[in-house]
Protein backbone atom coordinates (compact mmCIF):
# COMPACT_ATOMS: atom_id res chain seq x y z
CA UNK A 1 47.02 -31.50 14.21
CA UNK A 2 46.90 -29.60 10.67
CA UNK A 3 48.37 -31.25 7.67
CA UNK A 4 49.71 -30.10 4.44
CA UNK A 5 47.63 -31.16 1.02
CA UNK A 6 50.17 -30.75 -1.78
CA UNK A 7 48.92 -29.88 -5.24
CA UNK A 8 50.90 -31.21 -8.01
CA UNK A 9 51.55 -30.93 -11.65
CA UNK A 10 49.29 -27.44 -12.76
CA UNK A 11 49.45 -25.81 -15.91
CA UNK A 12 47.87 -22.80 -15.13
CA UNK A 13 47.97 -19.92 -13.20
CA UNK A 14 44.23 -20.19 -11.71
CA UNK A 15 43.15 -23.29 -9.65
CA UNK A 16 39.59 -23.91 -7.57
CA UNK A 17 39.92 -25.38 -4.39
CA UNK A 18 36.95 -27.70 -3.33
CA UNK A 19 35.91 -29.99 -0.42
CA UNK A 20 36.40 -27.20 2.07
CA UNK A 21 35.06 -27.26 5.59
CA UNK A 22 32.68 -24.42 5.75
CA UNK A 23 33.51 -21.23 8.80
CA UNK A 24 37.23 -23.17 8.64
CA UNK A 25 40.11 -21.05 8.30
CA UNK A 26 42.94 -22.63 6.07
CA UNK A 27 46.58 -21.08 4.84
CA UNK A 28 48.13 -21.70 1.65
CA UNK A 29 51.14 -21.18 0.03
CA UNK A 30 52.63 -21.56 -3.70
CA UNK A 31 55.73 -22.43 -5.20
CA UNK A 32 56.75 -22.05 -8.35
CA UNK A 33 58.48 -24.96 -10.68
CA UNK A 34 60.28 -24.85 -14.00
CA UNK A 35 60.41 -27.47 -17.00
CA UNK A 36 63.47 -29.19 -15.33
CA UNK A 37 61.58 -29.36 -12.14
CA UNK A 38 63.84 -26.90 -10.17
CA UNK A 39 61.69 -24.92 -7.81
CA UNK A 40 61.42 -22.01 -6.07
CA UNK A 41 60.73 -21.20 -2.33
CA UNK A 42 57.35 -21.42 -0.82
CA UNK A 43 55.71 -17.97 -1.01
CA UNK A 44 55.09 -16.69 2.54
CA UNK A 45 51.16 -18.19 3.93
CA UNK A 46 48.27 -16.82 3.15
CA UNK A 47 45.39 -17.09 5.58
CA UNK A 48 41.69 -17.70 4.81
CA UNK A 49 38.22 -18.73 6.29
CA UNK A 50 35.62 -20.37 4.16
CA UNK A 51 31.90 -19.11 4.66
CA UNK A 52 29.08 -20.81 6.54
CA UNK A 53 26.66 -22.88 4.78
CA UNK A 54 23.77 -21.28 3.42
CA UNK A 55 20.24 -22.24 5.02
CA UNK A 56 18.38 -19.42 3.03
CA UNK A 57 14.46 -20.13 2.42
CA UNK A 58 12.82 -18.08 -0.36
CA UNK A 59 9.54 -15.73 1.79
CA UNK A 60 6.68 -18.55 0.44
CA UNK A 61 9.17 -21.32 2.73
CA UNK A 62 9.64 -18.51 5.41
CA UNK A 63 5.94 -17.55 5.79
CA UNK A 64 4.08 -21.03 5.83
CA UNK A 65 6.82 -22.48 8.17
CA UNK A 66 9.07 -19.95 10.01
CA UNK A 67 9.37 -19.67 13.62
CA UNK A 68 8.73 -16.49 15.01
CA UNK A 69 11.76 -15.27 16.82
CA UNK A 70 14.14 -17.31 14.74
CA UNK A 71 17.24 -16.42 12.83
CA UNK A 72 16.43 -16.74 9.01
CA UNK A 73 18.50 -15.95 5.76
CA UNK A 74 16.03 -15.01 2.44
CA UNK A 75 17.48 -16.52 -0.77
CA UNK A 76 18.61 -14.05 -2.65
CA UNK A 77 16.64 -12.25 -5.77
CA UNK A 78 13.59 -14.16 -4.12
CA UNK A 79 12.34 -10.40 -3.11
CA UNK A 80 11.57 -6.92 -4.82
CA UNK A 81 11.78 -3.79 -2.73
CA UNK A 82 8.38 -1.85 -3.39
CA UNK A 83 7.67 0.93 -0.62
CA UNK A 84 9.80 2.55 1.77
CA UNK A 85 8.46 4.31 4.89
CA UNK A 86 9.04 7.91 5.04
CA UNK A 87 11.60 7.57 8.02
CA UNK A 88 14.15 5.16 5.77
CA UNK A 89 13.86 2.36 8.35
CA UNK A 90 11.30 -0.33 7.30
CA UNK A 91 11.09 -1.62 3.80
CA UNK A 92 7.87 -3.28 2.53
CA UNK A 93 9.01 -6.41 0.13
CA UNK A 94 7.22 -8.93 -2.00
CA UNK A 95 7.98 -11.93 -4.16
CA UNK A 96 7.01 -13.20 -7.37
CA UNK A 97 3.14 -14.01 -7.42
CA UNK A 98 4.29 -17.10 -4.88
CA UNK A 99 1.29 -17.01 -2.73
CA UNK A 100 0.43 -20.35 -1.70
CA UNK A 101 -2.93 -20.59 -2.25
CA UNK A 102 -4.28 -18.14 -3.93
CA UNK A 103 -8.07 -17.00 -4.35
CA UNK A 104 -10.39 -16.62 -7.39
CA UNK A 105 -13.30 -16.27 -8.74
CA UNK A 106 -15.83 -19.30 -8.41
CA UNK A 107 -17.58 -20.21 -11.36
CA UNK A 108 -20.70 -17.42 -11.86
CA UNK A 109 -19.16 -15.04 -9.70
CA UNK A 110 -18.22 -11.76 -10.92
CA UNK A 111 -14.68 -9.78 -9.72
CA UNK A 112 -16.10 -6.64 -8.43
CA UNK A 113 -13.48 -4.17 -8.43
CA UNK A 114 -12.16 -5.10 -12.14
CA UNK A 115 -15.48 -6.29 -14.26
CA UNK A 116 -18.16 -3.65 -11.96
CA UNK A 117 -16.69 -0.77 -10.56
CA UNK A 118 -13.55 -1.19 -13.74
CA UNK A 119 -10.89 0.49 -10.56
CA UNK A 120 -8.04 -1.93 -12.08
CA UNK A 121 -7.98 -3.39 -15.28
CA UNK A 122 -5.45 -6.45 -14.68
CA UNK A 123 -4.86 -9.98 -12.64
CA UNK A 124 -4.86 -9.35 -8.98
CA UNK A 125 -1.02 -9.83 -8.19
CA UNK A 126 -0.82 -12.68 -5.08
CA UNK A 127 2.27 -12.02 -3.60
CA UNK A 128 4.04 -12.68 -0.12
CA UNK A 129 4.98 -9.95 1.68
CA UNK A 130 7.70 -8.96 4.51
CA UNK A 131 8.43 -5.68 6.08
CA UNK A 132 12.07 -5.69 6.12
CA UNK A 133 13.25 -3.37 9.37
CA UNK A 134 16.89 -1.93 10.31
CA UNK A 135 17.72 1.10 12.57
CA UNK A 136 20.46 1.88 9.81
CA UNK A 137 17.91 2.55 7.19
CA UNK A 138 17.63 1.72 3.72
CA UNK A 139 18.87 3.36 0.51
CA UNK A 140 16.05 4.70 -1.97
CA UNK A 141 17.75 3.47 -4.95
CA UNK A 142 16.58 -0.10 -3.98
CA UNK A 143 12.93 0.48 -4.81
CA UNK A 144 12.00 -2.00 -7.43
CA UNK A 145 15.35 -3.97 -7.15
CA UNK A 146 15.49 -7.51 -6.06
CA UNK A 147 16.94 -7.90 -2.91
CA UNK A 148 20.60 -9.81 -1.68
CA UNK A 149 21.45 -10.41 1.82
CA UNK A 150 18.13 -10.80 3.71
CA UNK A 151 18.98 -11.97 7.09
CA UNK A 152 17.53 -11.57 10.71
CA UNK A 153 14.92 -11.85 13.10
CA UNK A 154 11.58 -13.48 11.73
CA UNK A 155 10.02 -11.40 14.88
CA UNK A 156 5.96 -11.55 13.56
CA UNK A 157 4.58 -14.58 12.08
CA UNK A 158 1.46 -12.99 11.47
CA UNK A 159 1.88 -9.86 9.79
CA UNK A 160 5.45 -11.14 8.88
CA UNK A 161 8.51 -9.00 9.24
CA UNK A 162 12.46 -9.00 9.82
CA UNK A 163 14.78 -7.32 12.36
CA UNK A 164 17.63 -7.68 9.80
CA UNK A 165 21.11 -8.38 11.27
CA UNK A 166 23.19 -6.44 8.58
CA UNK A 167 22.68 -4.68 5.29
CA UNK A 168 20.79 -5.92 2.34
CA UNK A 169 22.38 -5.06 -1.30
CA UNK A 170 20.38 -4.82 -4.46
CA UNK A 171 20.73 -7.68 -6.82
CA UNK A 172 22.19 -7.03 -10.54
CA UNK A 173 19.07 -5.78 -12.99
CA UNK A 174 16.96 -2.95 -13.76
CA UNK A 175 14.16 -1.44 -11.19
CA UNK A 176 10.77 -3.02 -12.06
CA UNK A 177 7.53 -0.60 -11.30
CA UNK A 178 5.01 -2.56 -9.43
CA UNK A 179 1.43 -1.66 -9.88
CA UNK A 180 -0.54 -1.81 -6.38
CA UNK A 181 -3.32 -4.03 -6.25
CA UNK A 182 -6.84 -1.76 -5.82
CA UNK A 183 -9.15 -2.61 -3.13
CA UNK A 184 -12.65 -1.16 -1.88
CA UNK A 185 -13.80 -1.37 1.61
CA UNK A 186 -15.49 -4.82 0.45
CA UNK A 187 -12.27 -6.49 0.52
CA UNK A 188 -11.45 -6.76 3.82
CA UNK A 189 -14.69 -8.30 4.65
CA UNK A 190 -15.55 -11.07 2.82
CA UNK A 191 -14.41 -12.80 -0.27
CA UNK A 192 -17.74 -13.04 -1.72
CA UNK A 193 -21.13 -11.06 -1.35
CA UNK A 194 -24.56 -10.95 -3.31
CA UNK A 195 -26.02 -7.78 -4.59
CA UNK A 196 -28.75 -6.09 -2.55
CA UNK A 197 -30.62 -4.93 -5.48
CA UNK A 198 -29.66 -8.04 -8.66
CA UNK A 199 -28.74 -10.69 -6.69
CA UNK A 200 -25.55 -11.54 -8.38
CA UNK A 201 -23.01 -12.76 -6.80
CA UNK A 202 -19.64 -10.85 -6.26
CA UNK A 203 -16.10 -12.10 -5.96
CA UNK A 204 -13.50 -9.83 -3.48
CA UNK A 205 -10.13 -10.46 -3.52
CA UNK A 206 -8.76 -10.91 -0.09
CA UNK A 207 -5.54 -8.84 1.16
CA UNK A 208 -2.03 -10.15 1.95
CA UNK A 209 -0.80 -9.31 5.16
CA UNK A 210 1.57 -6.69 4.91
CA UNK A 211 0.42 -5.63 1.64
CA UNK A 212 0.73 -2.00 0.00
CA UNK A 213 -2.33 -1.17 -1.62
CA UNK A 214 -4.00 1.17 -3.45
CA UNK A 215 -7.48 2.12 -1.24
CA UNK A 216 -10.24 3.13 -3.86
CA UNK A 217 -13.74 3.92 -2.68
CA UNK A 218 -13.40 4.45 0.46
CA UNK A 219 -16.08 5.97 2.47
CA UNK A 220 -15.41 7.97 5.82
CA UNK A 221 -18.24 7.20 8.58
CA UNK A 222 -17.41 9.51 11.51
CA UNK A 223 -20.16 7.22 13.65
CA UNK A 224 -18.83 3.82 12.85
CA UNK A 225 -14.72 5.14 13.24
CA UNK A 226 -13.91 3.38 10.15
CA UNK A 227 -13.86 3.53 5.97
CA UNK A 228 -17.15 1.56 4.53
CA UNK A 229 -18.60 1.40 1.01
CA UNK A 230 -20.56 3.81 -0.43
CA UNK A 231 -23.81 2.91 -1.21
CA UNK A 232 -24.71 5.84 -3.75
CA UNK A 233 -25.65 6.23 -7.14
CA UNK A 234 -21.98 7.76 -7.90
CA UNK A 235 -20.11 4.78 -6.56
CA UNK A 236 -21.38 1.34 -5.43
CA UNK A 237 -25.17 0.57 -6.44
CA UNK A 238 -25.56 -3.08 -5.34
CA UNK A 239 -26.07 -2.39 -1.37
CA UNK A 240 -22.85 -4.10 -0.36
CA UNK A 241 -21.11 -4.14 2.76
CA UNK A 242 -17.51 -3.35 3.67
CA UNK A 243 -15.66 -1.37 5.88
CA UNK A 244 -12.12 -1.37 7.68
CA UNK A 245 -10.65 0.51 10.62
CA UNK A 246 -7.65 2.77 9.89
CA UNK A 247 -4.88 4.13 11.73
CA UNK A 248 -2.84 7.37 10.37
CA UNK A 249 0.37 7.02 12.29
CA UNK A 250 2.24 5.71 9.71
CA UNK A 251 0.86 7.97 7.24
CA UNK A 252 3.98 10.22 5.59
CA UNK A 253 2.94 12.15 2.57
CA UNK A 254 2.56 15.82 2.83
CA UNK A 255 0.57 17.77 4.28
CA UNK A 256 0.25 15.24 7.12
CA UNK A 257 -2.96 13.79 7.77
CA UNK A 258 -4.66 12.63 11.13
CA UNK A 259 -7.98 10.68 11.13
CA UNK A 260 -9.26 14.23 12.30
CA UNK A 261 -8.81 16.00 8.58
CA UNK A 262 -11.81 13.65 7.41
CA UNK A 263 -14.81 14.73 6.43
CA UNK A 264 -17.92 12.88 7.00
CA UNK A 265 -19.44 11.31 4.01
CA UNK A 266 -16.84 11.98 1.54
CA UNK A 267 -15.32 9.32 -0.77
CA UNK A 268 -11.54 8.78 -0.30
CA UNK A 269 -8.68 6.96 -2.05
CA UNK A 270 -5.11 7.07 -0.86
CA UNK A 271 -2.04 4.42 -0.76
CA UNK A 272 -1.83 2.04 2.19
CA UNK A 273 -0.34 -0.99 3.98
CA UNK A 274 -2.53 -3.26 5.66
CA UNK A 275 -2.24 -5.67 8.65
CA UNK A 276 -3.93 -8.34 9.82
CA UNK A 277 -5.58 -7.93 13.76
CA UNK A 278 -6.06 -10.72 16.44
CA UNK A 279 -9.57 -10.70 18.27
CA UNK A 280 -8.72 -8.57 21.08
CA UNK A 281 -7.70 -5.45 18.66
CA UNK A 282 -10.43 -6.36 16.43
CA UNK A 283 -12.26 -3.09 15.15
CA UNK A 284 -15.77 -2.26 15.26
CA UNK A 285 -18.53 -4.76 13.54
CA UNK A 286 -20.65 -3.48 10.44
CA UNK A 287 -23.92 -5.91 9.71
CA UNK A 288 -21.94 -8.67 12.27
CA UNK A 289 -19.15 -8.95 10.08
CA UNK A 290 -16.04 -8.21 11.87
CA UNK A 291 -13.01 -6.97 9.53
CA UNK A 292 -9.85 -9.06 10.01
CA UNK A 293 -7.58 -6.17 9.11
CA UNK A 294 -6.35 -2.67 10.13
CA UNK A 295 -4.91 -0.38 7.32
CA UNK A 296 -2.54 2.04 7.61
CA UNK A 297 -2.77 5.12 5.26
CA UNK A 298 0.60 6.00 4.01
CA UNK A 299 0.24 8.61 1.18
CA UNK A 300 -1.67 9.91 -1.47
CA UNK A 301 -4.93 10.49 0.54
CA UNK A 302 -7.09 12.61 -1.97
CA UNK A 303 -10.89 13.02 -1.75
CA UNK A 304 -12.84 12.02 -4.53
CA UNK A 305 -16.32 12.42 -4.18
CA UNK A 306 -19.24 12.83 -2.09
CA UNK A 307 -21.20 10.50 -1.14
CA UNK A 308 -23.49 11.77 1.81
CA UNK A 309 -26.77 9.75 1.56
CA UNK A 310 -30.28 11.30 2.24
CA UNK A 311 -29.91 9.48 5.73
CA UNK A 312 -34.19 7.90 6.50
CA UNK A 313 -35.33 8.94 9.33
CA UNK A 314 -38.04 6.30 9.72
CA UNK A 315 -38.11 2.61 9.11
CA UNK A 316 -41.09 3.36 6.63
CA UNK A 317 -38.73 4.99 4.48
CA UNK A 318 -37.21 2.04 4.17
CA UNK A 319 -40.13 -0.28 3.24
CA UNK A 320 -41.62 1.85 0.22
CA UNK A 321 -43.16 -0.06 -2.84
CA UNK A 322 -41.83 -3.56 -2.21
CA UNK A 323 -42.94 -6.71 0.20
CA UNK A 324 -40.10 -6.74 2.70
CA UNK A 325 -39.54 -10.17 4.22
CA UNK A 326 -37.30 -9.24 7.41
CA UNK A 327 -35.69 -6.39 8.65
CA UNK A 328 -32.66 -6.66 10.84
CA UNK A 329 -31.16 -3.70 13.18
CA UNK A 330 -26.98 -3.56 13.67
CA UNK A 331 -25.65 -0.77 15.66
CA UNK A 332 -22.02 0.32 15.26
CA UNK A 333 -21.18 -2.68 17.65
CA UNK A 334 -22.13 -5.38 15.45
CA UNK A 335 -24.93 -6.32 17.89
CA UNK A 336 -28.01 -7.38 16.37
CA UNK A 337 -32.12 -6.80 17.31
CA UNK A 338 -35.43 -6.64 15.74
CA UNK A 339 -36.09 -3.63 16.84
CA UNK A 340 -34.06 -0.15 16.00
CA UNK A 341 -31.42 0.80 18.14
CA UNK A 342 -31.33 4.92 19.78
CA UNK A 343 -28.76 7.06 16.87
CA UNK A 344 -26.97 4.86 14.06
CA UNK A 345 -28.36 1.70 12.69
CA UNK A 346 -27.10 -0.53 9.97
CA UNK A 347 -30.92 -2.19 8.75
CA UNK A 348 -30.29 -5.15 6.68
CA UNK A 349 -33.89 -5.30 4.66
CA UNK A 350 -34.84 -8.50 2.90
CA UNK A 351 -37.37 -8.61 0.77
CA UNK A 352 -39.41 -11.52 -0.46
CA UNK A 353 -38.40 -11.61 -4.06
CA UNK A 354 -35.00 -12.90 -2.26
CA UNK A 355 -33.24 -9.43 -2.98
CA UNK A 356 -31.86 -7.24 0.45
CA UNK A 357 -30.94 -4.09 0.92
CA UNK A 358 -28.09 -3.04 3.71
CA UNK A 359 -28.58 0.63 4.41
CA UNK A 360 -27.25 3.53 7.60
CA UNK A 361 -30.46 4.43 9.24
CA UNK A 362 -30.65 7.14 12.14
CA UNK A 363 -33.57 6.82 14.75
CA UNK A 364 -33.71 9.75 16.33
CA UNK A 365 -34.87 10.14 20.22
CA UNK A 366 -38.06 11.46 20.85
């Protein structure tokens, strides 16, 4: 049974209501009452339902604990809109720098990509990231607004992402320009590697999952399938190793591009989203190191050098005016011998001054 909750003795016009049931629907009515306390009739009812509570998480909540296939709510202004896919219907979001635990430099070790190859001269931004989807698509004007409204289906846990249930709205405020993050193909293997040739030691900053990115250096190897370093005088001079696999179907800039427009042995830089793989998807091994990520080109791709190598031909080529320690052969497997394998090897030389030297080497059938 509903009761009435009388309101006496206001001097204003306005009045808050509070201690409301939330998703309850409650009527209300006013009368009106002069200084001798005659008073009017009751107004006729009007009808309204209070909203459900609020169980929003900001993404850094939502990606260490949420629950794939789970209904969540994103607090809003907690993320920015940065890239749209060129079909309107996903949105790739980050937050604030609210990566949980985020990587640096150990002491001695040198940041590659900013103090070595000088590709980005800033802090390596360590954000969370989402890909937002809805059939209805998104507006453009929400590029670099924060977001209001985030709600649906946490459907991947670990590349995350939203089914959203309903339109998101941008939050009051200016745009803000977001400057990608630049990696090479070292990156997405390791967080730290030693120079071939000075033995220093090299700090890599490590993706997020979901991340748009600016790709810089990025070798194409026709007989590996993937992007790897380039070991030239032009680009990387430290015999490093990196590589990734790539997939162009998400790739919308104009002209469109398929993995078939690459050239062998040219350098490459383009804008992409990357994504982290499980085991059985995992790409193709360079020096035994399998990448953890796949990453989608999706604009920009320019070509920006050459970096063909004068390829040996011979393992003596290799072993020319220094005392080489041990030479290890990789094919484009990841398997490992002592002896060369028939077409592409990856020959990881060490020498016995401690230095190594990581290098493509073709032995040719006889």
């Amino acid at each position: 049974m509903t009761s009435w909750v009388d309101v006496a003795d206001l001097d204003d016009t306005n009045y808050t209501i509070t201690d409301l049931t939330p998703e309850t629907t409650y009527e209300v009515q006013v009368q009106g009452v002069d200084a001798a306390g005659a008073t009017s009739k009751w107004t006729a009812s009007t009808l309204f339902t209070t909203l459900g509570q609020s169980n929003a998480i900001d993404l850094a909540t939502l990606v260490a604990t949420g629950v794939q296939g789970e209904n969540y709510e994103i607090v809003d202004g907690d993320i920015i809109a940065v890239y749209m896919s060129g079909d309107s219907k996903t949105l790739y979001c980050k937050d604030a720098g609210k990566f949980a635990n985020p990587f640096a430099a150990e002491a001695g070790q040198i940041d590659y990509v900013r103090d070595v190859a000088n590709l980005m001269d800033r802090d390596y931004d360590q954000s969370n990231w989402v890909a937002l989807h809805s059939e209805d698509g998104f507006e453009a004007d929400l590029i670099g607004k924060a977001l209001n409204g985030v709600k649906g289906v946490y459907n991947d846990i670990v590349n995350p992402a939203i089914e959203l249930s309903e339109a998101v709205t941008a939050a009051d405020g200016d745009a803000e320009t977001y400057a990608y993050n630049v990696f090479v193909p070292c990156n997405f293997m390791s967080i730290s590697q030693e120079s071939g040739s000075t033995n220093a030691n090299f700090f890599f900053m490590t993706p997020k999952p979901v991340e748009v990115m600016t790709v810089d250096w990025a070798k194409w190897s026709a007989a590996d399938g993937m992007f790897v370093i380039p070991n030239h005088d032009d680009y990387c001079t430290d015999s490093l190793v990196g590589g990734f696999a790539v997939d162009f179907s998400r790739y919308d800039g104009t002209p469109a591009v398929s993995e078939s427009d690459l050239e062998e042995g040219f350098v490459y830089r383009f804008t992409g989203v990357v994504q982290k793989i499980d085991a059985s998807n995992a790409p193709r091994q360079i020096v035994g190191t399998p990448s953890d990520y796949m990453v989608y080109p999706l604009n920009g791709l320019e070509k920006v050098g050459d970096a063909n190598p004068e390829v040996p031909t011979s393992i003596e080529d290799l072993m020319v005016g220094r005392d080489v320690k041990s030479v290890t052969y990789y094919n484009v497997h990841g398997q490992a011998s002592m002896s060369p394998f028939e077409g592409v090897n990856m020959v990881d030389v060490r020498y016995t001054d401690g230095t190594h030297r990581v290098v493509k080497f073709v032995n040719r059938a006889k």
